[in-house]
PDB file of N, CA and C in Angstrom:
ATOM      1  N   UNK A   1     131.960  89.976  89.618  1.00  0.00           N
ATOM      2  CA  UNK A   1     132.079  90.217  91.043  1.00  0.00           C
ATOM      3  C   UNK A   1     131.319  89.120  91.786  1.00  0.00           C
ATOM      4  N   UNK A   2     132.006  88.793  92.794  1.00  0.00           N
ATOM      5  CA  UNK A   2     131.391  87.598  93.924  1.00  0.00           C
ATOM      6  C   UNK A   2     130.642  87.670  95.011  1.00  0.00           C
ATOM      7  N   UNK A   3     129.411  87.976  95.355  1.00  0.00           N
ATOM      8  CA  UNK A   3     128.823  88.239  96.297  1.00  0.00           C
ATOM      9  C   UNK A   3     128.570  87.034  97.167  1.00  0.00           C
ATOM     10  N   UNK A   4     128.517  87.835  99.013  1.00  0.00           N
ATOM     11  CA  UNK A   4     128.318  86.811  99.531  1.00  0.00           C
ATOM     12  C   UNK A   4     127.062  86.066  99.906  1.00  0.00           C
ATOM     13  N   UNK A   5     126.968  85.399 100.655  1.00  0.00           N
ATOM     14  CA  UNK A   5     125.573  84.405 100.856  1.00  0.00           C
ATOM     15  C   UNK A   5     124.318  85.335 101.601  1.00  0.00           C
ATOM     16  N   UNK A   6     124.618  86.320 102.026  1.00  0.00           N
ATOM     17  CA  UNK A   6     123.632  87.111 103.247  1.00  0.00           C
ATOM     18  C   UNK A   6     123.146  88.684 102.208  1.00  0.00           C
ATOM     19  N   UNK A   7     124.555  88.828 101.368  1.00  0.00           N
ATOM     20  CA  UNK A   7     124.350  89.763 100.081  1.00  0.00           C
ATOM     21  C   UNK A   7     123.073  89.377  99.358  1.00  0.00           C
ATOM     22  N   UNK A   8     123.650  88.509  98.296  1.00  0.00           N
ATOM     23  CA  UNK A   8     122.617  87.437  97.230  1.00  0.00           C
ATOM     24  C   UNK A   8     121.277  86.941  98.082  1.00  0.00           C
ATOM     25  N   UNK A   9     120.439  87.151  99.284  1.00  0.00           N
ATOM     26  CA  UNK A   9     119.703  86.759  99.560  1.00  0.00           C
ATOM     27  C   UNK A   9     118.866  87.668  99.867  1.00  0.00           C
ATOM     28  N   UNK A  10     119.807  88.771 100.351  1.00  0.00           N
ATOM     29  CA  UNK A  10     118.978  90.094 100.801  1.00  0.00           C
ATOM     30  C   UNK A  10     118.626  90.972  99.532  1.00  0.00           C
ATOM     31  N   UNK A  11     119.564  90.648  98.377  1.00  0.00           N
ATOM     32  CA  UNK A  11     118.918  91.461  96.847  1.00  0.00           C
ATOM     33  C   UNK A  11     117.892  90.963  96.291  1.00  0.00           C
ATOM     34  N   UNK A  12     118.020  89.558  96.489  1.00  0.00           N
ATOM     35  CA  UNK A  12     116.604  88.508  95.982  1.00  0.00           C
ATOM     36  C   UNK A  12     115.435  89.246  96.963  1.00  0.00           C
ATOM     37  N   UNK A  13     115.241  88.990  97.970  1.00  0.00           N
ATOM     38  CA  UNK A  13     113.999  89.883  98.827  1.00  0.00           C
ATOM     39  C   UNK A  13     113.600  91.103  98.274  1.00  0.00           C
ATOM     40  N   UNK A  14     114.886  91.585  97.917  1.00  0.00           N
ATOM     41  CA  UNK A  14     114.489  93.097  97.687  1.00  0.00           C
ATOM     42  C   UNK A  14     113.739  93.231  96.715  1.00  0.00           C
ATOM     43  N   UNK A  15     113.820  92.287  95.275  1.00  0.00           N
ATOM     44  CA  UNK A  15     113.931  92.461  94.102  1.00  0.00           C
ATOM     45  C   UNK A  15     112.589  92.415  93.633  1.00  0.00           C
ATOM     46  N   UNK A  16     112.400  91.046  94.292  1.00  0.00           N
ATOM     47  CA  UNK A  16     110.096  91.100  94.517  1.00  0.00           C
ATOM     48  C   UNK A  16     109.870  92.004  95.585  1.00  0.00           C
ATOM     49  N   UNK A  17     110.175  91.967  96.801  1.00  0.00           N
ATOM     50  CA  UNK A  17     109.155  92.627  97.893  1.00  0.00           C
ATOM     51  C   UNK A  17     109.665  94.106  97.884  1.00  0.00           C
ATOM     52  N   UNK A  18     110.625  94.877  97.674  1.00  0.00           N
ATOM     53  CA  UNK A  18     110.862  95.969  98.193  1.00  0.00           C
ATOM     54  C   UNK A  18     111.330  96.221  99.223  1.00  0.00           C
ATOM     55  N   UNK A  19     111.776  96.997 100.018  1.00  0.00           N
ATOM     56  CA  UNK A  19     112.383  96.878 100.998  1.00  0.00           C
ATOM     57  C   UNK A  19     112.084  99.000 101.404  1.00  0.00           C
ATOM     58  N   UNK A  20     112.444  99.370 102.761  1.00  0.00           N
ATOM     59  CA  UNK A  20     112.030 100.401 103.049  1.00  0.00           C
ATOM     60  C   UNK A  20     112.571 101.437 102.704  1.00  0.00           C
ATOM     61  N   UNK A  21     111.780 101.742 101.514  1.00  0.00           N
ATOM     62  CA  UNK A  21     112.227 103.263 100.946  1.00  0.00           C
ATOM     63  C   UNK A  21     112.519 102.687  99.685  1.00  0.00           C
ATOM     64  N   UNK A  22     112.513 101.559  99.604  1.00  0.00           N
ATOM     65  CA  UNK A  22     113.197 100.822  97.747  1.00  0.00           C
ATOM     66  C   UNK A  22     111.500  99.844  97.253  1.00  0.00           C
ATOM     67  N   UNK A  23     111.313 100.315  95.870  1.00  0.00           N
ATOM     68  CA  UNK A  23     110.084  99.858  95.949  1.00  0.00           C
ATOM     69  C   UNK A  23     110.919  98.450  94.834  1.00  0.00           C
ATOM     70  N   UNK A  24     110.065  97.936  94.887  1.00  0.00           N
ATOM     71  CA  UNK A  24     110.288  96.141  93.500  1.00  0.00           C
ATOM     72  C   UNK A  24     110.579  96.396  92.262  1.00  0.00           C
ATOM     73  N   UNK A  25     112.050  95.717  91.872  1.00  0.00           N
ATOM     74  CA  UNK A  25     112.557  96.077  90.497  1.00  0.00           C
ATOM     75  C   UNK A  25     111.305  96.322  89.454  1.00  0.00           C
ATOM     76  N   UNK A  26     110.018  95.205  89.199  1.00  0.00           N
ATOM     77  CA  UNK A  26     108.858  95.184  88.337  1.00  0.00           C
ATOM     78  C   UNK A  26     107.840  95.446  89.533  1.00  0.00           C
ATOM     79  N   UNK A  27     107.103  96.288  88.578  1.00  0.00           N
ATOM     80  CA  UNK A  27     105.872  96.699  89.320  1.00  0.00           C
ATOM     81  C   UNK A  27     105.000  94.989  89.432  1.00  0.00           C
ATOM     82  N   UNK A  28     105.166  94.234  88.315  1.00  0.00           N
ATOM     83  CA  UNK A  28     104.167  93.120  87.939  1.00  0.00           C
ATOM     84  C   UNK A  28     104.610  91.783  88.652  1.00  0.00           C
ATOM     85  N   UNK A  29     106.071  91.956  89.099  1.00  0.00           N
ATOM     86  CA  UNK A  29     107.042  90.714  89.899  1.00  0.00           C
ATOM     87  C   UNK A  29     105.966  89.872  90.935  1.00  0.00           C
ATOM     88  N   UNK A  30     105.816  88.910  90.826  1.00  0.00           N
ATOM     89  CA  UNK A  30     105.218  88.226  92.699  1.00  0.00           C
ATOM     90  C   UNK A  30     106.349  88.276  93.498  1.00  0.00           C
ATOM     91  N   UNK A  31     105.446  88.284  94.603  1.00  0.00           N
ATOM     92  CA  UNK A  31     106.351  88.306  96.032  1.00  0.00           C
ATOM     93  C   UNK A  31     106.654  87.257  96.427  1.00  0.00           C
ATOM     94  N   UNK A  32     107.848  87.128  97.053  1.00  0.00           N
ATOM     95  CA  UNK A  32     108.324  85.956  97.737  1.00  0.00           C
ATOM     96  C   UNK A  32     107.138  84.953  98.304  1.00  0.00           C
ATOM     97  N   UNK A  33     105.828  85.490  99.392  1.00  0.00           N
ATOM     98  CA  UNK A  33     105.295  85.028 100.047  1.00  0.00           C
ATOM     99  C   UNK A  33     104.007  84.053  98.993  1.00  0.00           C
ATOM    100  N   UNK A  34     104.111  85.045  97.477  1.00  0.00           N
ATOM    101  CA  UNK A  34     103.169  84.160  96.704  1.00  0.00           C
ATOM    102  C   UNK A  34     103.501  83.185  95.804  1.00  0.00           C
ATOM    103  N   UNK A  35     104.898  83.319  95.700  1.00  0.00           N
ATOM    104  CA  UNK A  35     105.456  82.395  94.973  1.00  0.00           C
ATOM    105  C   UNK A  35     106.031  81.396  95.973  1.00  0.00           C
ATOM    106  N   UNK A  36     105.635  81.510  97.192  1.00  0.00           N
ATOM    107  CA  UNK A  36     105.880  80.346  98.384  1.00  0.00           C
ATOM    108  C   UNK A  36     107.596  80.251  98.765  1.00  0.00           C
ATOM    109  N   UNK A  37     108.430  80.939  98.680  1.00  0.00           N
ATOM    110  CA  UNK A  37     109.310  80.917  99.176  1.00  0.00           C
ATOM    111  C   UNK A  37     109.823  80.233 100.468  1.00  0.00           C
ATOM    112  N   UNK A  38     110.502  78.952 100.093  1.00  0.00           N
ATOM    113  CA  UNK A  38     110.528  78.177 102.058  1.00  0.00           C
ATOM    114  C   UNK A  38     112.060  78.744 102.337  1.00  0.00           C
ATOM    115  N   UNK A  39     113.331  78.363 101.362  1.00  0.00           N
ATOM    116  CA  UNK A  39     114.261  78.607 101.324  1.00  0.00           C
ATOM    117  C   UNK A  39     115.375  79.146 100.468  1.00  0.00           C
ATOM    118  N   UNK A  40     116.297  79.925 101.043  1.00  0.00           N
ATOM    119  CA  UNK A  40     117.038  80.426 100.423  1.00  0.00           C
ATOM    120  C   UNK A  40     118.901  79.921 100.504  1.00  0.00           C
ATOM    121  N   UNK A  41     119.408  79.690  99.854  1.00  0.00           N
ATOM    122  CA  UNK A  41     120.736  78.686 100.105  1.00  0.00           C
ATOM    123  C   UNK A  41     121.570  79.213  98.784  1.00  0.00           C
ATOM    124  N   UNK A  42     122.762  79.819  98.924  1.00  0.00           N
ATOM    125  CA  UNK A  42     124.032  80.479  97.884  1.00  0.00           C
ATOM    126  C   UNK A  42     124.972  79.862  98.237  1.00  0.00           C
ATOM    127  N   UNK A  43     125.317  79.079  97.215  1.00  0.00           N
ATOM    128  CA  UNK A  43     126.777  78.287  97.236  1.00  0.00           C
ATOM    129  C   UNK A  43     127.636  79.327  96.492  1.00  0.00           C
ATOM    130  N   UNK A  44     128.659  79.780  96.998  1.00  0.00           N
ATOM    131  CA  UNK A  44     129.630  80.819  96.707  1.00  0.00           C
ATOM    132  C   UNK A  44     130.792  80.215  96.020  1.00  0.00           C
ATOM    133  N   UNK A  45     131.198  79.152  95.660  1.00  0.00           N
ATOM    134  CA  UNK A  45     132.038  78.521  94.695  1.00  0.00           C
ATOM    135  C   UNK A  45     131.493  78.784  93.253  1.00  0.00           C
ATOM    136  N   UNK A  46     130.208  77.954  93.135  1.00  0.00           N
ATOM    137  CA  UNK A  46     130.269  77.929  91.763  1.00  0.00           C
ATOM    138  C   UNK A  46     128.658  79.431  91.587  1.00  0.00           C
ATOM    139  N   UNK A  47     128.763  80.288  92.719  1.00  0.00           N
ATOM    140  CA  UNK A  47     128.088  81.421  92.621  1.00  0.00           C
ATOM    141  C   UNK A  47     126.543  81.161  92.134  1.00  0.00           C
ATOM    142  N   UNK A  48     125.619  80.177  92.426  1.00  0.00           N
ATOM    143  CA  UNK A  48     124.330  79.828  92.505  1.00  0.00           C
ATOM    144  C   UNK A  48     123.736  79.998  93.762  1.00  0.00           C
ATOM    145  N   UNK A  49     122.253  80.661  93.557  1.00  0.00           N
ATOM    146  CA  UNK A  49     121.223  80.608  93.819  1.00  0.00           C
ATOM    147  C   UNK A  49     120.565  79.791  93.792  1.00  0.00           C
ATOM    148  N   UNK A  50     120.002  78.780  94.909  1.00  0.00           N
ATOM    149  CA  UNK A  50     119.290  78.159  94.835  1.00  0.00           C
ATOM    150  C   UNK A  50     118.082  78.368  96.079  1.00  0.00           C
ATOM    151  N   UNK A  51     117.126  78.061  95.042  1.00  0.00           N
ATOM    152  CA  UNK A  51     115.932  78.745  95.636  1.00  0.00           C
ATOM    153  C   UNK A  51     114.580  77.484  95.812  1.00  0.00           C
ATOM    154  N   UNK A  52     114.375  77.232  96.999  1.00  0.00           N
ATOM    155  CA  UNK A  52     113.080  76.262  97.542  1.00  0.00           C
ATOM    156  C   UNK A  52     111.857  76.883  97.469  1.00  0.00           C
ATOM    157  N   UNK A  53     110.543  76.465  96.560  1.00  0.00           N
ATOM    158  CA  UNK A  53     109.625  77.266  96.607  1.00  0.00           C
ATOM    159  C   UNK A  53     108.731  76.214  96.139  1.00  0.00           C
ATOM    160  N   UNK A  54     107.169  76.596  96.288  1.00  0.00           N
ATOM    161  CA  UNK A  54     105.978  75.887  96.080  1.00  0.00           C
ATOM    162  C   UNK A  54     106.163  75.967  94.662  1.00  0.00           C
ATOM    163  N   UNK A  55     105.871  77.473  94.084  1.00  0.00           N
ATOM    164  CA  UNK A  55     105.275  77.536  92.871  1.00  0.00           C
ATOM    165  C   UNK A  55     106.624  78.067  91.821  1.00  0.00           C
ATOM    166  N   UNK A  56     107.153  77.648  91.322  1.00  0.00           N
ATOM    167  CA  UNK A  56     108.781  77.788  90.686  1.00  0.00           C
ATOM    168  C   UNK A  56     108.096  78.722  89.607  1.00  0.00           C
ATOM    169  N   UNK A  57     106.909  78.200  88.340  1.00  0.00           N
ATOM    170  CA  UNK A  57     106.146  78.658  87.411  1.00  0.00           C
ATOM    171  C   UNK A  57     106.272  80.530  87.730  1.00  0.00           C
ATOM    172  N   UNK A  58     106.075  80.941  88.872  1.00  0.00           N
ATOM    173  CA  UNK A  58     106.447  82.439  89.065  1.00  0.00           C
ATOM    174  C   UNK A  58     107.492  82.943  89.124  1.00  0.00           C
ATOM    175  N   UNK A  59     108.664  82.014  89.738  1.00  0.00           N
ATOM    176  CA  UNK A  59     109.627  82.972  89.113  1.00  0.00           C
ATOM    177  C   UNK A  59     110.231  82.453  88.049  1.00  0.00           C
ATOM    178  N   UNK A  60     109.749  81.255  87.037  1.00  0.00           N
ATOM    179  CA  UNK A  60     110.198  81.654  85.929  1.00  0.00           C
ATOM    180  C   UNK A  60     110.161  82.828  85.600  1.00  0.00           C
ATOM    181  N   UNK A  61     108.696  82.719  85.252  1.00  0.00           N
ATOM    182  CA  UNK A  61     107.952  84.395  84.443  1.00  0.00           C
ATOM    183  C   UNK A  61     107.553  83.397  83.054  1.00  0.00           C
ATOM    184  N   UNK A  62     106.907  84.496  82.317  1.00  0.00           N
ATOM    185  CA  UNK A  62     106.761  83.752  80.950  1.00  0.00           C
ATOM    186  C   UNK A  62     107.562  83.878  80.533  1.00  0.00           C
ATOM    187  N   UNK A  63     107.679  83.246  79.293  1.00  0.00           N
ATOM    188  CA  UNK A  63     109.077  82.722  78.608  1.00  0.00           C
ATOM    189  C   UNK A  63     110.644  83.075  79.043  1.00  0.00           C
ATOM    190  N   UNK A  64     110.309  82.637  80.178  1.00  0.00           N
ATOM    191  CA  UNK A  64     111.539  82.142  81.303  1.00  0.00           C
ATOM    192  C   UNK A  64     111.962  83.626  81.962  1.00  0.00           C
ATOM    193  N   UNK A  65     111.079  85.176  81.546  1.00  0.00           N
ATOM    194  CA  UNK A  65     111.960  86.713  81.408  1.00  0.00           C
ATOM    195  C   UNK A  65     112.398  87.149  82.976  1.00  0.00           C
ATOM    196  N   UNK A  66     111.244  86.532  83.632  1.00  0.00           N
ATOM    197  CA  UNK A  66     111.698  86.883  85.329  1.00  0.00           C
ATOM    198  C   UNK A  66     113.086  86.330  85.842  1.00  0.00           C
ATOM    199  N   UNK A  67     112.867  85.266  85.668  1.00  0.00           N
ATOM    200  CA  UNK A  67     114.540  84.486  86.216  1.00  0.00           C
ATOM    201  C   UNK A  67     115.811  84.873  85.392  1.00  0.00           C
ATOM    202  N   UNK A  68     115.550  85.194  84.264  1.00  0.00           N
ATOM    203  CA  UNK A  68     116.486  85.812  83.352  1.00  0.00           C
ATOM    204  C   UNK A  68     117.127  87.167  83.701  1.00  0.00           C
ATOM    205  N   UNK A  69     116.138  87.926  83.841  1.00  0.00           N
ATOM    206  CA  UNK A  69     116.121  89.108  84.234  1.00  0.00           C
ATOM    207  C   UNK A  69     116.894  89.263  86.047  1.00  0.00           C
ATOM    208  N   UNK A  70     116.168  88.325  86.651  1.00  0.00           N
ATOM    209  CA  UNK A  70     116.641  88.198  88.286  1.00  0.00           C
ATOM    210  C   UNK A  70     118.705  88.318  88.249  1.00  0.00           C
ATOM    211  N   UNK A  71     118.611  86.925  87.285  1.00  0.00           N
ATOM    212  CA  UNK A  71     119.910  86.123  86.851  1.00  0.00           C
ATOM    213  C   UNK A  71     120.814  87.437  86.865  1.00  0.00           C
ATOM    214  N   UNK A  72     120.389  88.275  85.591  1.00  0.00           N
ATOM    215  CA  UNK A  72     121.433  89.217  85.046  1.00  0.00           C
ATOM    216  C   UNK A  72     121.430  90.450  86.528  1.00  0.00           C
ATOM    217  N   UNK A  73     120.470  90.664  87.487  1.00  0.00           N
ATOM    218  CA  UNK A  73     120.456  91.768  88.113  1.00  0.00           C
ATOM    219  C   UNK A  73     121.018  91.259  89.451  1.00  0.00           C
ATOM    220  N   UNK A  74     121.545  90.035  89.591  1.00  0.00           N
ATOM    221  CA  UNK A  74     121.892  89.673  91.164  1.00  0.00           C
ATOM    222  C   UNK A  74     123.379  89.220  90.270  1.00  0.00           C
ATOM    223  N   UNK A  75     123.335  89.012  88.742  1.00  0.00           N
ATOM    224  CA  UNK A  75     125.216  88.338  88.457  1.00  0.00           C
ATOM    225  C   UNK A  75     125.069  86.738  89.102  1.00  0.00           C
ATOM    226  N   UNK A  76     124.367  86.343  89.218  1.00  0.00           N
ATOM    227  CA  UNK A  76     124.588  84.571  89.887  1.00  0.00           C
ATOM    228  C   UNK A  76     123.767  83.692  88.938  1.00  0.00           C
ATOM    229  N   UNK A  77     123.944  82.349  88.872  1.00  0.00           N
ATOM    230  CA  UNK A  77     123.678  81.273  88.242  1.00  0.00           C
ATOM    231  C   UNK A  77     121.692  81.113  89.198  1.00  0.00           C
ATOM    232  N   UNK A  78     120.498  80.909  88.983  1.00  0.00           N
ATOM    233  CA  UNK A  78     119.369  80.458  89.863  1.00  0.00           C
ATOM    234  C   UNK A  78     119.524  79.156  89.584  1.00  0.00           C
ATOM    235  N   UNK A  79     119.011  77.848  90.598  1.00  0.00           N
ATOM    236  CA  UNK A  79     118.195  77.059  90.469  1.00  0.00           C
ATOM    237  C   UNK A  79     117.247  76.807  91.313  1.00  0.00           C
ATOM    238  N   UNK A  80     116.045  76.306  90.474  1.00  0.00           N
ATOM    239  CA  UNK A  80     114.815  76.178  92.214  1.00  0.00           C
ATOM    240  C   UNK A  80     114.690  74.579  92.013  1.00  0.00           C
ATOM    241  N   UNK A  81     114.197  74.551  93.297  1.00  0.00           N
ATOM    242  CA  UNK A  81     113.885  73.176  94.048  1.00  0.00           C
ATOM    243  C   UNK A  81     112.171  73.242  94.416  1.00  0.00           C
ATOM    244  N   UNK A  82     111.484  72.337  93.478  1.00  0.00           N
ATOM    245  CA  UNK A  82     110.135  72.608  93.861  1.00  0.00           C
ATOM    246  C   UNK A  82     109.193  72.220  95.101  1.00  0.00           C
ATOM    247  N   UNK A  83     109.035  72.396  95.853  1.00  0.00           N
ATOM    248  CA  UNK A  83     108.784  72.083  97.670  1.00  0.00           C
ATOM    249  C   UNK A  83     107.072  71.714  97.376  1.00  0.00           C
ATOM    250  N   UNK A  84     107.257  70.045  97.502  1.00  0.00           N
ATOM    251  CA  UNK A  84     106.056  69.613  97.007  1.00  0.00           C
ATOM    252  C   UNK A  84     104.597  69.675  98.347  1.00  0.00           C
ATOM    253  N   UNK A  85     103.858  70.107  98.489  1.00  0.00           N
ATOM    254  CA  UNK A  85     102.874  69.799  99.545  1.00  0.00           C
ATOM    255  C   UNK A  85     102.453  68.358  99.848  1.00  0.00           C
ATOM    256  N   UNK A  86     102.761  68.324 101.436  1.00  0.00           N
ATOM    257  CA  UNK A  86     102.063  66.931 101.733  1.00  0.00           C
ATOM    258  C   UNK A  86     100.559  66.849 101.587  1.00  0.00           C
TER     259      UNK A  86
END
């Protein structure tokens, strides 16, 4: 199934932060705001996630299980873009 760009962005939020009345898929997940989240961008052709962030290392997870896990629960391809500090 193909979700759209405003879909796939609003499940990603949900998935670390929770949302009202829905608590965070993992109790142990970081939040968007600590894993530095600048941007969010879904190309709906080839169905990727791509995700702008300071610290990428968090949503890997260890041995890659967060993004894996994200991957299989949103159905889309991730890639991040690491948003270097001036």
């Amino acid at each position: 199934m193909k979700l759209d760009e405003s879909t796939v962005k609003s499940l990603f939020e949900t998935y670390f932060d929770g949302s009202y009345g829905i608590e965070p898929q993992q109790i142990n997940n970081p939040s968007t705001f600590s894993m530095g989240v600048c941007k969010l961008d879904f190309n709906v052709k080839s169905n990727t996630l791509i995700v702008h962030l300071r610290r990428p290392a968090l949503l890997i997870g260890r041995a890659g299980k967060t993004i894996k896990d994200l991957e299989e629960w949103l159905e889309c391809k991730i890639d991040i873009i690491e948003v270097k500090k001036f």
